[in-house]
N, C-alpha and C. Protein backbone atom coordinates (compact mmCIF):
# COMPACT_ATOMS: atom_id res chain seq x y z
N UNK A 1 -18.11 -85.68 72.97
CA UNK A 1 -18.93 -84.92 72.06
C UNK A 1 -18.88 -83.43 72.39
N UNK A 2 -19.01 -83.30 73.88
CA UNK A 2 -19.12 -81.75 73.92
C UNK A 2 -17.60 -80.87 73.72
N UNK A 3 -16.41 -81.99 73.72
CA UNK A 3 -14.89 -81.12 73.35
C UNK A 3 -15.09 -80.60 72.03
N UNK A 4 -15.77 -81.58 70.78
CA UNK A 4 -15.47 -81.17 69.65
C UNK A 4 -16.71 -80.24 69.48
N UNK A 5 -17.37 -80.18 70.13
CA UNK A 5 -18.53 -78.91 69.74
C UNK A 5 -17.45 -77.62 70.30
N UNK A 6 -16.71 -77.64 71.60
CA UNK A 6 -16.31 -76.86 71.99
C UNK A 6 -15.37 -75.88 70.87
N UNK A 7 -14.49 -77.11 70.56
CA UNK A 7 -13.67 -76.87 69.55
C UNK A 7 -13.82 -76.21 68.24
N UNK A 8 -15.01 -76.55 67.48
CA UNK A 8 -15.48 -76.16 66.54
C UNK A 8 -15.69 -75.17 66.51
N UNK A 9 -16.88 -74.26 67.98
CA UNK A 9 -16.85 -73.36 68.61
C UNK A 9 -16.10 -72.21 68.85
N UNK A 10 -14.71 -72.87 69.23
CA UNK A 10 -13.36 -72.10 69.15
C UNK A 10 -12.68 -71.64 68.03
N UNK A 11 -13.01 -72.40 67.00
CA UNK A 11 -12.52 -72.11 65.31
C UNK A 11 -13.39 -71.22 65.09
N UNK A 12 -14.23 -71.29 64.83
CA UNK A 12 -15.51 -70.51 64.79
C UNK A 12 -15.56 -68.54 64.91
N UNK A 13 -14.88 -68.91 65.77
CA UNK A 13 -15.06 -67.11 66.89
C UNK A 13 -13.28 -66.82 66.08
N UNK A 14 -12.51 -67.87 66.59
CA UNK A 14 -11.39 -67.63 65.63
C UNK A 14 -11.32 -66.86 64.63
N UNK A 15 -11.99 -67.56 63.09
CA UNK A 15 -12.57 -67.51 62.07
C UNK A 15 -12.85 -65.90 62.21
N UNK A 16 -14.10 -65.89 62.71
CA UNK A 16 -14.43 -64.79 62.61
C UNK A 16 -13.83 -63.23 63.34
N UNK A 17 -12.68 -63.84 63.92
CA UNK A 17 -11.90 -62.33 64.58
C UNK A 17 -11.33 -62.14 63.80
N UNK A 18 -10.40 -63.35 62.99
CA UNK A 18 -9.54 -63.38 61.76
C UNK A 18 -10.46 -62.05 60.79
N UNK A 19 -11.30 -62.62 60.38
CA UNK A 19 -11.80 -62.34 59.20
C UNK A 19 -12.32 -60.56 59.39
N UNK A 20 -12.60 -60.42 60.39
CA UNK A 20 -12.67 -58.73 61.20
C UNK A 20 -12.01 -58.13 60.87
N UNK A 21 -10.47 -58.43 61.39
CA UNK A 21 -9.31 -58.25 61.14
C UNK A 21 -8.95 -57.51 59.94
N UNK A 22 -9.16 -59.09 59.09
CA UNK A 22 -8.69 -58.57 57.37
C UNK A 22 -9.87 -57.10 56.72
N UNK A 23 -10.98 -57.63 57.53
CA UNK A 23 -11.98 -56.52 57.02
C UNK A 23 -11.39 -54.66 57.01
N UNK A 24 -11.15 -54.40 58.31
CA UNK A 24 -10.22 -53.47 59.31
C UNK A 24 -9.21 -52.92 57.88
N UNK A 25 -8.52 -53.84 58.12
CA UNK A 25 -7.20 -53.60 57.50
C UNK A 25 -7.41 -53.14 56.05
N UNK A 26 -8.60 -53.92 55.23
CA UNK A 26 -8.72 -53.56 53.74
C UNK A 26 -9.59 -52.18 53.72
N UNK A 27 -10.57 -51.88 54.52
CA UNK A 27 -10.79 -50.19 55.24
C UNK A 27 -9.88 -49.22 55.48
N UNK A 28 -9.04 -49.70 56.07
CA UNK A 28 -7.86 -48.72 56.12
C UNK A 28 -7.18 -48.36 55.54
N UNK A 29 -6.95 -49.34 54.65
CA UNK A 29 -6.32 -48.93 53.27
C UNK A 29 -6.75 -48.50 52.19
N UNK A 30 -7.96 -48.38 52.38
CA UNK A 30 -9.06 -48.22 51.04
C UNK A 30 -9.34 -46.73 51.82
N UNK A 31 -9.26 -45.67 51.92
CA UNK A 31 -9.81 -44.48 51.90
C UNK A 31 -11.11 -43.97 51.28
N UNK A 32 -11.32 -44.54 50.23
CA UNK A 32 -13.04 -44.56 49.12
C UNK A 32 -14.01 -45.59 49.51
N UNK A 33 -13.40 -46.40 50.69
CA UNK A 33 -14.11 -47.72 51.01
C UNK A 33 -14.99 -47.21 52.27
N UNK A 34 -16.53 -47.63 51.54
CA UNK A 34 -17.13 -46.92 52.58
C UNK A 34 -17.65 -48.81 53.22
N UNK A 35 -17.30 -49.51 52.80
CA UNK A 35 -17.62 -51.66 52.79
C UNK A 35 -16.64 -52.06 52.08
N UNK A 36 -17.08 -53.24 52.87
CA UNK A 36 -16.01 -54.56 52.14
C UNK A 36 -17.08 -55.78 51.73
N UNK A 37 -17.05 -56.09 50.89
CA UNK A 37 -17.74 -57.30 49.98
C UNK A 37 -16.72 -58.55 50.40
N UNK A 38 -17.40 -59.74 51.15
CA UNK A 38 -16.67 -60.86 51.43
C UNK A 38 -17.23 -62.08 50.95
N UNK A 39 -16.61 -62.82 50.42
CA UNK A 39 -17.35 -63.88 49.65
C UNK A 39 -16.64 -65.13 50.24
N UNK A 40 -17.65 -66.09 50.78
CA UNK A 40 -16.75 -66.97 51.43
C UNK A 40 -16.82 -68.13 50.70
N UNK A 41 -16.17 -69.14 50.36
CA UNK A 41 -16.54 -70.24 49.67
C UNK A 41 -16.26 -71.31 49.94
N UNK A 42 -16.81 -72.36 49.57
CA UNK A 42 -17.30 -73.45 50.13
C UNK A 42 -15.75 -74.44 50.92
N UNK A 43 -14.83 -73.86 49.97
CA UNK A 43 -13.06 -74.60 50.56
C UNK A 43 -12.65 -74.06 51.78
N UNK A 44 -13.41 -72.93 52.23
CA UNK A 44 -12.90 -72.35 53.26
C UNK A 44 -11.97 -70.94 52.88
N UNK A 45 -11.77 -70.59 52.00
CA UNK A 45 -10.78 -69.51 51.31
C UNK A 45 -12.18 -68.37 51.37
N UNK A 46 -11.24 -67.24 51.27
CA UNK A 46 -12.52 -66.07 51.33
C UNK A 46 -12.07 -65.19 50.39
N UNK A 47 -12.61 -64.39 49.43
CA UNK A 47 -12.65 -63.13 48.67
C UNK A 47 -13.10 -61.90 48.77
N UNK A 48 -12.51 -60.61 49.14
CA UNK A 48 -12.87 -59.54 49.73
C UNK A 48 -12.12 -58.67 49.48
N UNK A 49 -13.10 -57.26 49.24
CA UNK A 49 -12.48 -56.32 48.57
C UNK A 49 -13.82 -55.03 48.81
N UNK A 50 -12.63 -54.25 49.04
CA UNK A 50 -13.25 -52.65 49.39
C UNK A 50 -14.34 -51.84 48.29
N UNK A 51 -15.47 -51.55 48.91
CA UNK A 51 -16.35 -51.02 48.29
C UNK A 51 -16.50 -49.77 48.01
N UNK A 52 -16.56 -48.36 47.13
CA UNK A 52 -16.79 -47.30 47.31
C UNK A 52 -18.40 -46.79 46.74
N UNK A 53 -18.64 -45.79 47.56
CA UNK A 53 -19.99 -45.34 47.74
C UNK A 53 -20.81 -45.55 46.32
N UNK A 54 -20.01 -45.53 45.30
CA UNK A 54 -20.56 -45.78 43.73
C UNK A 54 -20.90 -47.25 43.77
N UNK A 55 -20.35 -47.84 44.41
CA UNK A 55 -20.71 -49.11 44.31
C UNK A 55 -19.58 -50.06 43.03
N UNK A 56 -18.40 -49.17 42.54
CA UNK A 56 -17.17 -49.31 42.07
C UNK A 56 -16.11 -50.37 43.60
N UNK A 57 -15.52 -50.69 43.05
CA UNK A 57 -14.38 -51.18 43.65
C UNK A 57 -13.52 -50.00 44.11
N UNK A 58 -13.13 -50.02 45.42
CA UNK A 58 -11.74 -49.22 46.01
C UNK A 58 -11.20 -50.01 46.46
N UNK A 59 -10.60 -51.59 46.38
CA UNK A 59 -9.34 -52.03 46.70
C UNK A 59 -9.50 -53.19 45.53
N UNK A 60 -7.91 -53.86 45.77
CA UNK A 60 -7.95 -55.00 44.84
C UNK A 60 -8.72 -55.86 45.47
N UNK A 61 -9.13 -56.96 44.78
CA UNK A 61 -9.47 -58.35 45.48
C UNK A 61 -8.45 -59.16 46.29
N UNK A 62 -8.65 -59.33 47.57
CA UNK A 62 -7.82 -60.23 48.24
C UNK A 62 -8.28 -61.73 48.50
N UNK A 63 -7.43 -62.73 47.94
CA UNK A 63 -7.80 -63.72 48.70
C UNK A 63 -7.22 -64.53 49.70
N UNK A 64 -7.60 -64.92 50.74
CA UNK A 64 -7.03 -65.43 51.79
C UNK A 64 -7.94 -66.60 52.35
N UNK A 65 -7.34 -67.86 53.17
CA UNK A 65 -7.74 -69.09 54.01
C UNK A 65 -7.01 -69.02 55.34
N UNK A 66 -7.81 -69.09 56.18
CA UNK A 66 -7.60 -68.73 57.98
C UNK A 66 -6.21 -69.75 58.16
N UNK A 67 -5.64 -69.32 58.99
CA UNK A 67 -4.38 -70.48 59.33
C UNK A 67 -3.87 -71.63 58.13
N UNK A 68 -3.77 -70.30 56.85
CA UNK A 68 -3.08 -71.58 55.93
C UNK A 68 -1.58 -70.42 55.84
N UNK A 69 -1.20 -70.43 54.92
CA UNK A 69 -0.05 -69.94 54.04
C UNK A 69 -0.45 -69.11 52.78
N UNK A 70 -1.22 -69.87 52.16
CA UNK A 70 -1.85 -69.63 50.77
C UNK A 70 -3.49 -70.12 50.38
N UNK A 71 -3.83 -69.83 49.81
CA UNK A 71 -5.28 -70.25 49.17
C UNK A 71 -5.12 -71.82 48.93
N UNK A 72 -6.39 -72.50 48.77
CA UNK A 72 -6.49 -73.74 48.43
C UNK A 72 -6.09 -74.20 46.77
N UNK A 73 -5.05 -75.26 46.61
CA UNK A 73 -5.83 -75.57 45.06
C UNK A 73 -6.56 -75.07 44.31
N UNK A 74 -7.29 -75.51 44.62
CA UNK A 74 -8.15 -75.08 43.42
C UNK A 74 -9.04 -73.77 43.50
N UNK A 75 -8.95 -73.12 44.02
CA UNK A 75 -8.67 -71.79 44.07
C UNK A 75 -7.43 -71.25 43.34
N UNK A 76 -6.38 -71.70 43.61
CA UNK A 76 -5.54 -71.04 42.92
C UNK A 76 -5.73 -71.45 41.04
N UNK A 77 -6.16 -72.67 40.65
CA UNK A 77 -6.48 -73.15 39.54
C UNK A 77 -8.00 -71.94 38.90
N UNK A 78 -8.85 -71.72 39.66
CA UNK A 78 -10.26 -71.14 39.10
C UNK A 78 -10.24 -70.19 39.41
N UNK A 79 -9.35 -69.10 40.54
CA UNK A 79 -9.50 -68.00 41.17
C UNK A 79 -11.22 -67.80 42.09
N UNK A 80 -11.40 -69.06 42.35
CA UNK A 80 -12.29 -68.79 43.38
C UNK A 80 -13.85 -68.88 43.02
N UNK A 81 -13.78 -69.73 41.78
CA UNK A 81 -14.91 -69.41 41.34
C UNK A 81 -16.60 -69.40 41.58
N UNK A 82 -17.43 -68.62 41.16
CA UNK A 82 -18.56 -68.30 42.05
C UNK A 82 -19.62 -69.41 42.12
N UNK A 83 -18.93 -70.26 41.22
CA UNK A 83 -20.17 -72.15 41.51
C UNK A 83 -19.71 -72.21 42.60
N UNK A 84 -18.53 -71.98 43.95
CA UNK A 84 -18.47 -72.72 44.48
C UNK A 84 -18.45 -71.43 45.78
N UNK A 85 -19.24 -70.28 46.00
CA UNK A 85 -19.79 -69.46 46.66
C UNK A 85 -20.32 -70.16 47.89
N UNK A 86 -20.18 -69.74 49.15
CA UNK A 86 -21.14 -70.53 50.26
C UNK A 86 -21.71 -69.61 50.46
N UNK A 87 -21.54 -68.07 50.94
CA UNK A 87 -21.97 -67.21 51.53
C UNK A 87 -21.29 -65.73 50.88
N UNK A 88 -22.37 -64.54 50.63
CA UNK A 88 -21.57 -63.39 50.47
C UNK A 88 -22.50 -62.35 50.99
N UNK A 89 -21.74 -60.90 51.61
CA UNK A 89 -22.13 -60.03 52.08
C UNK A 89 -21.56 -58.88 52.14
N UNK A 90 -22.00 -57.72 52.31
CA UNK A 90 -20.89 -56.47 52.50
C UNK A 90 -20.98 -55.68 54.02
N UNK A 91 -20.09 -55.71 54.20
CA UNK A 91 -19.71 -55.41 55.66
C UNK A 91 -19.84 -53.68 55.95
N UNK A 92 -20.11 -53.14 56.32
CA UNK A 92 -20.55 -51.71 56.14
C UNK A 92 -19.73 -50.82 57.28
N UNK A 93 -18.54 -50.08 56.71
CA UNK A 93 -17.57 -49.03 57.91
C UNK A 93 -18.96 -48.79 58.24
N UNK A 94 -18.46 -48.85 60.22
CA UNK A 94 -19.64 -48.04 60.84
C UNK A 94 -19.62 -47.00 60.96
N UNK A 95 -18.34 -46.00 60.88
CA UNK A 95 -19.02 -44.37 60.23
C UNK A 95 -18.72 -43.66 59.10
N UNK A 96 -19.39 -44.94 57.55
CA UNK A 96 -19.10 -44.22 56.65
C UNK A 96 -20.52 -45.30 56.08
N UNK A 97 -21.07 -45.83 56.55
CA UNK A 97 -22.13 -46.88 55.95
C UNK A 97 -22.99 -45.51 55.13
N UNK A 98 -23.51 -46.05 53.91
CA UNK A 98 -24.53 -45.07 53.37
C UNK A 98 -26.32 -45.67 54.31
N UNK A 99 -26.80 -45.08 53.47
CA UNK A 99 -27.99 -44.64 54.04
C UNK A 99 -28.52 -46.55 53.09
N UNK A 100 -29.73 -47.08 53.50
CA UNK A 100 -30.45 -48.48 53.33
C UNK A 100 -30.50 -48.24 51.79
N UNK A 101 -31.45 -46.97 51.32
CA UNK A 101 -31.42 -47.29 49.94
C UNK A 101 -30.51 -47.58 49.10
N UNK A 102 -29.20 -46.81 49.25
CA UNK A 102 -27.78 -46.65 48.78
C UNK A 102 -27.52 -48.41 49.21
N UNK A 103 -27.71 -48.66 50.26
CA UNK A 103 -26.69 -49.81 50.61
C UNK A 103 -27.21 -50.84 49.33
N UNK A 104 -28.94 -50.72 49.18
CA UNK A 104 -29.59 -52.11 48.32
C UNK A 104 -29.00 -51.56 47.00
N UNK A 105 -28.65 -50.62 46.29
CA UNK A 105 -28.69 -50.20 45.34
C UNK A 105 -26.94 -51.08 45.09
N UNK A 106 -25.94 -50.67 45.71
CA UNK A 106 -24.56 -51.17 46.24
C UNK A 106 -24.57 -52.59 45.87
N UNK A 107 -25.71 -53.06 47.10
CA UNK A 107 -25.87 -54.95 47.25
C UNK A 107 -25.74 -55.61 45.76
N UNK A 108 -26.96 -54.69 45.24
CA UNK A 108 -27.25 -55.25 44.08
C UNK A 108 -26.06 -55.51 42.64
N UNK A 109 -25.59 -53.83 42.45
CA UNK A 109 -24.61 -53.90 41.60
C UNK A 109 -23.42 -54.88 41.94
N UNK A 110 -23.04 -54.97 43.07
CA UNK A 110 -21.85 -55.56 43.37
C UNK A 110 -22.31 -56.98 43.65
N UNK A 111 -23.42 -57.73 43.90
CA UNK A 111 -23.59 -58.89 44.30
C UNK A 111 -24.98 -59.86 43.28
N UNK A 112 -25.57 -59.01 43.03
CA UNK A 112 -26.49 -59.28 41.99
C UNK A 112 -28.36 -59.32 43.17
N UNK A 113 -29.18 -59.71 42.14
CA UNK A 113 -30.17 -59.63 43.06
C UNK A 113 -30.24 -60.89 44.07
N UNK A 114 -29.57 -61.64 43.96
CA UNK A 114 -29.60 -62.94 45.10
C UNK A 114 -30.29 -62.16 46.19
C-alpha cells in the first residue's frame, strides 16, 4: 500500500514540474503575458494559454497530456470541452502579476464568476 501511495506521489510532483514547465515556456513566449490560465480536465489533458493585463488572450491555446504524445480522444473529438473541466486557475508571472483587484477583474472575464 505504501509503494503505490509513494508512486502516485511521484506522478504527482512529476505532473506538476511538467506542468511549471509548460507554464515558463508559454510566458516566455508571450511577452503581453502577464498569466497563464490552465484548465485541467477530468482525462488528464490540460488547456493553457497566456493572459495579458486586459484580460485578452496573448498566446494561442495549447493543449497537452503529461507523458503522452498527443491529447486524449476525445479531446481531440470536443477540443476539450468545459462539461468535462476538473480544475481551472491562472498562474500569475511573479514579476509582472497585477495588483488583487486587476487579478479578480482578469479571473472573472477569462474564467467566469465560478
Amino acid at each position: 500500500m505504501s509503494q503505490k501511495k509513494d508512486k502516485e506521489q511521484k506522478r504527482r510532483i512529476e505532473t506538476e514540474k511538467t506542468e511549471l514547465a509548460m507554464i515558463e515556456g508559454i510566458l516566455e513566449g508571450s511577452p503581453d503575458g502577464i498569466g497563464v490560465v490552465v484548465v485541467r480536465l477530468q482525462c488528464g489533458c490540460r488547456k493553457m494559454a497566456a493572459v495579458a493585463k486586459d484580460g485578452e488572450p496573448a498566446s494561442k491555446v495549447i493543449m497537452y497530456r503529461d507523458q503522452a504524445e498527443s491529447i486524449c480522444p476525445l479531446c481531440k473529438a470536443d477540443n476539450g470541452s468545459y462539461h468535462r473541466v476538473a480544475e481551472s486557475f491562472i498562474h500569475w508571472a511573479a514579476d509582472k502579476a497585477p495588483a488583487p483587484e486587476q487579478q479578480d477583474m482578469i479571473y472573472r472575464k477569462v474564467l467566469g464568476e465560478g
